[in-house]
C-alpha atoms as a PDB file:
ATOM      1  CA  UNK A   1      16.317  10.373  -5.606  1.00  0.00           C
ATOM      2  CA  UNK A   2      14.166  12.036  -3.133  1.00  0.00           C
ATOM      3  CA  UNK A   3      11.871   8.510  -3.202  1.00  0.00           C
ATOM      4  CA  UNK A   4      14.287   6.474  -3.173  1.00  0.00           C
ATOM      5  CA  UNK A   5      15.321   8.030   0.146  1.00  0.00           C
ATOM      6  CA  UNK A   6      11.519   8.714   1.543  1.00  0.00           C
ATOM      7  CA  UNK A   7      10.931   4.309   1.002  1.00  0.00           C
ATOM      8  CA  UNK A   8      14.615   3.915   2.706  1.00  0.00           C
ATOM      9  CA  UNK A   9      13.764   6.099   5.452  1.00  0.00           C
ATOM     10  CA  UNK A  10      10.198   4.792   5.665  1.00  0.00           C
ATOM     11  CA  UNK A  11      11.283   1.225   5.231  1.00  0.00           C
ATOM     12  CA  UNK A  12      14.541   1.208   7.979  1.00  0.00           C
ATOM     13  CA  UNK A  13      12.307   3.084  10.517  1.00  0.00           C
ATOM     14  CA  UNK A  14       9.422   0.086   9.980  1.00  0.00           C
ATOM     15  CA  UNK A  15      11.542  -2.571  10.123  1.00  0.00           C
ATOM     16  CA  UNK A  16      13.167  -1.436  13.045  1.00  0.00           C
ATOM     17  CA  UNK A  17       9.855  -0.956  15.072  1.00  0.00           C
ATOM     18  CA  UNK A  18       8.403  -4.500  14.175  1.00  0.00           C
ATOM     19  CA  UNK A  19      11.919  -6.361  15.616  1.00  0.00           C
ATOM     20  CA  UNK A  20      11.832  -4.271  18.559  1.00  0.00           C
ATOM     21  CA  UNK A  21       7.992  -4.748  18.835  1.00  0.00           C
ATOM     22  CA  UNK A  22       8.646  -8.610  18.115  1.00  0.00           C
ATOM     23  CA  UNK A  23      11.432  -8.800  20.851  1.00  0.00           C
ATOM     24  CA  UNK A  24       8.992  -6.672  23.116  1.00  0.00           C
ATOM     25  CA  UNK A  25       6.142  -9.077  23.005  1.00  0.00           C
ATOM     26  CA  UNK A  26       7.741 -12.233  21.163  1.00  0.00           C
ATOM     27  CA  UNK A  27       5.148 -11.998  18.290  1.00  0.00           C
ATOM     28  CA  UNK A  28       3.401  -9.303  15.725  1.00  0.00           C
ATOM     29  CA  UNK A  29      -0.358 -10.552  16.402  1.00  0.00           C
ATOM     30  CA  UNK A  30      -0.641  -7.872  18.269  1.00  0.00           C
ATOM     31  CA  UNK A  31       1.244  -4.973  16.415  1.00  0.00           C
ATOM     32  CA  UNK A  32      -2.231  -2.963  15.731  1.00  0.00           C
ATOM     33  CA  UNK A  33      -2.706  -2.974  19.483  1.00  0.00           C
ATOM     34  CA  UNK A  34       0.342  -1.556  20.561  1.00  0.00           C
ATOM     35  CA  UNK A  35       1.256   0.993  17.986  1.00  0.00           C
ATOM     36  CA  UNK A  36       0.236   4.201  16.832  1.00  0.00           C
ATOM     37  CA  UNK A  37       1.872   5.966  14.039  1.00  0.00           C
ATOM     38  CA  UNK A  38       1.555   9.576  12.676  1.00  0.00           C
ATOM     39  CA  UNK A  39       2.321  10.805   9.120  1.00  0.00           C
ATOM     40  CA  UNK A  40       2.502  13.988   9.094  1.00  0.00           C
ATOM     41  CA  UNK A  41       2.218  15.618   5.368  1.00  0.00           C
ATOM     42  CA  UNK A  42       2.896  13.264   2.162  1.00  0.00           C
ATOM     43  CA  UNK A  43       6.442  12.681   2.686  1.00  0.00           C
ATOM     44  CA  UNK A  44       6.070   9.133   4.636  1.00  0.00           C
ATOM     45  CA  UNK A  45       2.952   8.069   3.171  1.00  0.00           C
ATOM     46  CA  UNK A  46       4.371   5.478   1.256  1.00  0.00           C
ATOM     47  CA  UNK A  47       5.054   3.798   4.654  1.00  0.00           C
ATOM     48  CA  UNK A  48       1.164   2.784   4.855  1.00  0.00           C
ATOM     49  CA  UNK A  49       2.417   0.604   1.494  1.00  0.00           C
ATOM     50  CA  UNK A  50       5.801  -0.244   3.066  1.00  0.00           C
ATOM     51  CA  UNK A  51       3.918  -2.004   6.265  1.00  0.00           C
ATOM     52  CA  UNK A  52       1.609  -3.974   4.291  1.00  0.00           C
ATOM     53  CA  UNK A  53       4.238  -5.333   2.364  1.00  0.00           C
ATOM     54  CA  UNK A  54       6.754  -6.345   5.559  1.00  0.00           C
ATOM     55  CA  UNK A  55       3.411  -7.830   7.156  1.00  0.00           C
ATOM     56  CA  UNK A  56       2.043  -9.574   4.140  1.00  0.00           C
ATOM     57  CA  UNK A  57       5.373 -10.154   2.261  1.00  0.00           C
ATOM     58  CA  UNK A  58       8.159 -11.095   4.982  1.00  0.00           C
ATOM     59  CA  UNK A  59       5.980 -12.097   8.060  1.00  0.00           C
ATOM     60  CA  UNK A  60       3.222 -13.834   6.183  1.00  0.00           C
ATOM     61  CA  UNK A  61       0.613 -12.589   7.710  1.00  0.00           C
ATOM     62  CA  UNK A  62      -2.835 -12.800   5.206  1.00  0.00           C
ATOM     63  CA  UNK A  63      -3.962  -9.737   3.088  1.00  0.00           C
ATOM     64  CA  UNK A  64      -7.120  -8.631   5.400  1.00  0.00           C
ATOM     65  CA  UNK A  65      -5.077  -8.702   8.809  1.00  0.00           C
ATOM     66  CA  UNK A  66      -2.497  -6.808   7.773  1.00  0.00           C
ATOM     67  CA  UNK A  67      -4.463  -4.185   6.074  1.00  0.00           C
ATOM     68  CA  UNK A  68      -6.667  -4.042   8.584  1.00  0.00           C
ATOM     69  CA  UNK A  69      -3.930  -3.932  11.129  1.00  0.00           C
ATOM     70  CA  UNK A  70      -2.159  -0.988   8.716  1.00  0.00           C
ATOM     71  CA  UNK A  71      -5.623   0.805   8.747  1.00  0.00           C
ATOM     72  CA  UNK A  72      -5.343   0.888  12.672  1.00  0.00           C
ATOM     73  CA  UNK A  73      -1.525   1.584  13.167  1.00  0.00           C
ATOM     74  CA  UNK A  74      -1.515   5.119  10.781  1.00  0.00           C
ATOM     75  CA  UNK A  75      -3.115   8.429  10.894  1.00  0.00           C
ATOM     76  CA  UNK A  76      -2.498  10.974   8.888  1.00  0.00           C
ATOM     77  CA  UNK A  77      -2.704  14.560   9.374  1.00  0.00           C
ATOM     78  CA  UNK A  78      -2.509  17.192   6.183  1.00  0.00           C
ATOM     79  CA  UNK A  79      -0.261  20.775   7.949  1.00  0.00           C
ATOM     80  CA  UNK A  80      -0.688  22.523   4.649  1.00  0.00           C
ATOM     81  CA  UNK A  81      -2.504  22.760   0.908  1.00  0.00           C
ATOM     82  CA  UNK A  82       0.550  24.342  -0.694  1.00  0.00           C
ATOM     83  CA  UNK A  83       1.106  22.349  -4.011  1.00  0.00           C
ATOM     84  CA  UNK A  84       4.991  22.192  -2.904  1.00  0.00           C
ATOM     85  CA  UNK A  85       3.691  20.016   0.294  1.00  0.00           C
ATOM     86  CA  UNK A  86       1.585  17.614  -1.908  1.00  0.00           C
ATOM     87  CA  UNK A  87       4.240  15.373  -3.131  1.00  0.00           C
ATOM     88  CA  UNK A  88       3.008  13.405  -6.020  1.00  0.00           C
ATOM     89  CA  UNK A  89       5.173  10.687  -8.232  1.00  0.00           C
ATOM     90  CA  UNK A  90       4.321   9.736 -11.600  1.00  0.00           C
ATOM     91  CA  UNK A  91       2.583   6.253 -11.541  1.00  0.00           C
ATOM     92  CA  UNK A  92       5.480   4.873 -14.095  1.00  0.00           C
ATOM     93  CA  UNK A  93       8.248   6.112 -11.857  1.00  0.00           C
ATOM     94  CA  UNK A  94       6.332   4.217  -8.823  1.00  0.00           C
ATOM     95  CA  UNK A  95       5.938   1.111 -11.010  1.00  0.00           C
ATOM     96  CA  UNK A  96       9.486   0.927 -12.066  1.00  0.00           C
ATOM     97  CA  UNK A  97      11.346   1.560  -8.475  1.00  0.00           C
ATOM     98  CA  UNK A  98       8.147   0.141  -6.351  1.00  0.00           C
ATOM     99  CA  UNK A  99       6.485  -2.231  -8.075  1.00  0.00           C
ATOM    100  CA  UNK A 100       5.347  -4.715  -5.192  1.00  0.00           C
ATOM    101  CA  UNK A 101       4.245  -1.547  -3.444  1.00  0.00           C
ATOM    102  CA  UNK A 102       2.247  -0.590  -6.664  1.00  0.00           C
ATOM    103  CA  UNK A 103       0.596  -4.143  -7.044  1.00  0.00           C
ATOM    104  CA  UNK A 104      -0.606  -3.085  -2.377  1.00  0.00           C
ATOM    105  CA  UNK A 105      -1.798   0.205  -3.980  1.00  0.00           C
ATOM    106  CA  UNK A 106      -3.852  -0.926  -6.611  1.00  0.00           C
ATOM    107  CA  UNK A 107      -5.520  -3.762  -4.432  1.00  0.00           C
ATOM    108  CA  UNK A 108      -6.159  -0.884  -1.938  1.00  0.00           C
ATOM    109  CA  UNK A 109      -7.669   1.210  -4.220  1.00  0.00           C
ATOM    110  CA  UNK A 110      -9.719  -1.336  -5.774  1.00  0.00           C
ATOM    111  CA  UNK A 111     -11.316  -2.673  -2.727  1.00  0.00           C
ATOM    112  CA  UNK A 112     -11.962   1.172  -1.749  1.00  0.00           C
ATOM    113  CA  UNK A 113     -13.849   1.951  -5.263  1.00  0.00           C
ATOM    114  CA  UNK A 114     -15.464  -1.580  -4.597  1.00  0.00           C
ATOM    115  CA  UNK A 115     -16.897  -0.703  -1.294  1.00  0.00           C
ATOM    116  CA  UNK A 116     -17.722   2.789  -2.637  1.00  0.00           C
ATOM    117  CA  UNK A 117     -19.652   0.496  -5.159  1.00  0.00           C
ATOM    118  CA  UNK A 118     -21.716  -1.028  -2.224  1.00  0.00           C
ATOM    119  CA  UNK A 119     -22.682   1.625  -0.519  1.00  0.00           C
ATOM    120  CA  UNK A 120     -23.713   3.691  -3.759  1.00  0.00           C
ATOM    121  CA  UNK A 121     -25.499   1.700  -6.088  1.00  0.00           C
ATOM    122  CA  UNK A 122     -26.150   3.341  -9.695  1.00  0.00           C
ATOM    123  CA  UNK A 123     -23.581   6.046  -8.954  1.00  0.00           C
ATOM    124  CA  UNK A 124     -21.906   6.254 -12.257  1.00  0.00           C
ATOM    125  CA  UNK A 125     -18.550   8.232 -11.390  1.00  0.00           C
ATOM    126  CA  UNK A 126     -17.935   4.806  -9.676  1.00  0.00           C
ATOM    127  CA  UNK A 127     -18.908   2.548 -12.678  1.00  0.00           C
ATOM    128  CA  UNK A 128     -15.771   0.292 -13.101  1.00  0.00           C
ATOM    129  CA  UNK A 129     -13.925   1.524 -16.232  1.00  0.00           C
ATOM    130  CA  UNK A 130     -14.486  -0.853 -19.711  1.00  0.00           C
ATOM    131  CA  UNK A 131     -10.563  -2.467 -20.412  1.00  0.00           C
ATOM    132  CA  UNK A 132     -10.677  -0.711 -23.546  1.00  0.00           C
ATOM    133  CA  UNK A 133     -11.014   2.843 -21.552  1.00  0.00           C
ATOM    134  CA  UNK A 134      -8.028   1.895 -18.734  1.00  0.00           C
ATOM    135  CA  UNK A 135      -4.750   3.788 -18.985  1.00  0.00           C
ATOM    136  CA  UNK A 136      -2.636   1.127 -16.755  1.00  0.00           C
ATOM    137  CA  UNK A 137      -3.207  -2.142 -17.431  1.00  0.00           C
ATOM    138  CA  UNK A 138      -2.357  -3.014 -13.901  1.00  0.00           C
ATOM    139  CA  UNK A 139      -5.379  -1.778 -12.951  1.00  0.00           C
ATOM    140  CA  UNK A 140      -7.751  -4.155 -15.126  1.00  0.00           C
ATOM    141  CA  UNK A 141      -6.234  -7.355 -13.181  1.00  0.00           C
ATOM    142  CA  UNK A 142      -7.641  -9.603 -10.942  1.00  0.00           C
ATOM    143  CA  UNK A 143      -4.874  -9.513  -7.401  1.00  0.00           C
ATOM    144  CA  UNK A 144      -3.462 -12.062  -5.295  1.00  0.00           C
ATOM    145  CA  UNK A 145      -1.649 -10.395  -3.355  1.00  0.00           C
ATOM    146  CA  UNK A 146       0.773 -12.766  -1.388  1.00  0.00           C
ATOM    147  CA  UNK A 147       4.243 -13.493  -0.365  1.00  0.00           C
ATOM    148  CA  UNK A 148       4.047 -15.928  -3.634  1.00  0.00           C
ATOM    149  CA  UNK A 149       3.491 -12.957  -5.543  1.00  0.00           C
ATOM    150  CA  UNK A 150       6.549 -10.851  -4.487  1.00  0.00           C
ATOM    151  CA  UNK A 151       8.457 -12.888  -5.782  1.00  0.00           C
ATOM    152  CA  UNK A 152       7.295 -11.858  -9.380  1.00  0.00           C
ATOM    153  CA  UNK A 153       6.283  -8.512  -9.162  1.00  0.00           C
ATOM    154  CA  UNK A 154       9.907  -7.025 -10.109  1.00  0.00           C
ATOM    155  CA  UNK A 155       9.557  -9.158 -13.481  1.00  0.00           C
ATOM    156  CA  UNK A 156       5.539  -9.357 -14.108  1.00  0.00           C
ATOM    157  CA  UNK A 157       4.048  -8.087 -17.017  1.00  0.00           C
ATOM    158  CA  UNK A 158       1.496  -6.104 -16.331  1.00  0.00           C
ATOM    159  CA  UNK A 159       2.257  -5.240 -12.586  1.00  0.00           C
ATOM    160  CA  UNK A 160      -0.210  -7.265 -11.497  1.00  0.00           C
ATOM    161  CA  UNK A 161      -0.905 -11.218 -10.653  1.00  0.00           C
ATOM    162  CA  UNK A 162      -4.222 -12.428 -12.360  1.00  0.00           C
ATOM    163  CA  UNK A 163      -6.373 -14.151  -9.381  1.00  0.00           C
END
């Protein structure tokens, strides 16, 4: 339950900003420019996920813009280290009640690890795992992440959209 209401909350406040920012300045190009956002603690976080997905998703705007414009709208600032602070969710709950927000996690976790990979060559803690060794299978797809592929995340098999 308490997801469920952290996306609707997330969600509802998002959408809200990028119609008022749209009737503001009569188009998102330049949504990075004019807005700042602060998440304070874990409790919103999914919103980073949530914006992507809007951008990407319902205003078709292409994978690297809107992460890029994601990566300059949030900050994030941690108050505390308590456990009871640090919400976490099981990846199967987040795959059965999120799933097109799991398929924007993945990717951005796989081009993180990827650029890791760059700029350390030889480091084996970030040796790509063999398919055999992976726990999710989303995680051993190629993406392709697009408004196309909304449309079947709810019903794909793995979570994922081979590229």
């Amino acid at each position: 339950m308490r997801l469920r209401q952290q996306y609707f909350f997330v969600s509802a406040s998002l959408q809200n900003l990028i119609a008022r920012h749209i009737r503001s300045f009569g188009s998102i190009t330049n949504l990075a420019e004019k807005t700042a956002i602060q998440l304070n603690d874990t409790h919103p976080a999914i919103a980073i996920a949530e914006m992507v997905r809007i951008l990407v998703d319902l205003h078709e705007v292409p994978w690297d813009e809107a992460w890029a414009s994601a990566q300059n709208i949030f900050s994030y600032t941690n108050h505390t280290l308590l456990p009871e602070a640090l919400e976490t969710w099981p990846v199967s709950l987040m795959e059965r009640l999120l799933p097109r927000h799991m398929q924007i996690i993945y990717k951005i976790n796989n081009a993180h690890l990827e650029g890791l990979r760059e700029t350390n060559p030889g480091d084996d803690a970030l040796a790509p795992a063999s398919p055999s060794s992976r726990k999710n299978t989303a995680a051993a797809c190629g993406w392709a992440i697009s408004p196309s592929s909304a449309r079947t995340a709810s019903t794909a098999s793995p979570l994922c959209i081979p590229s």
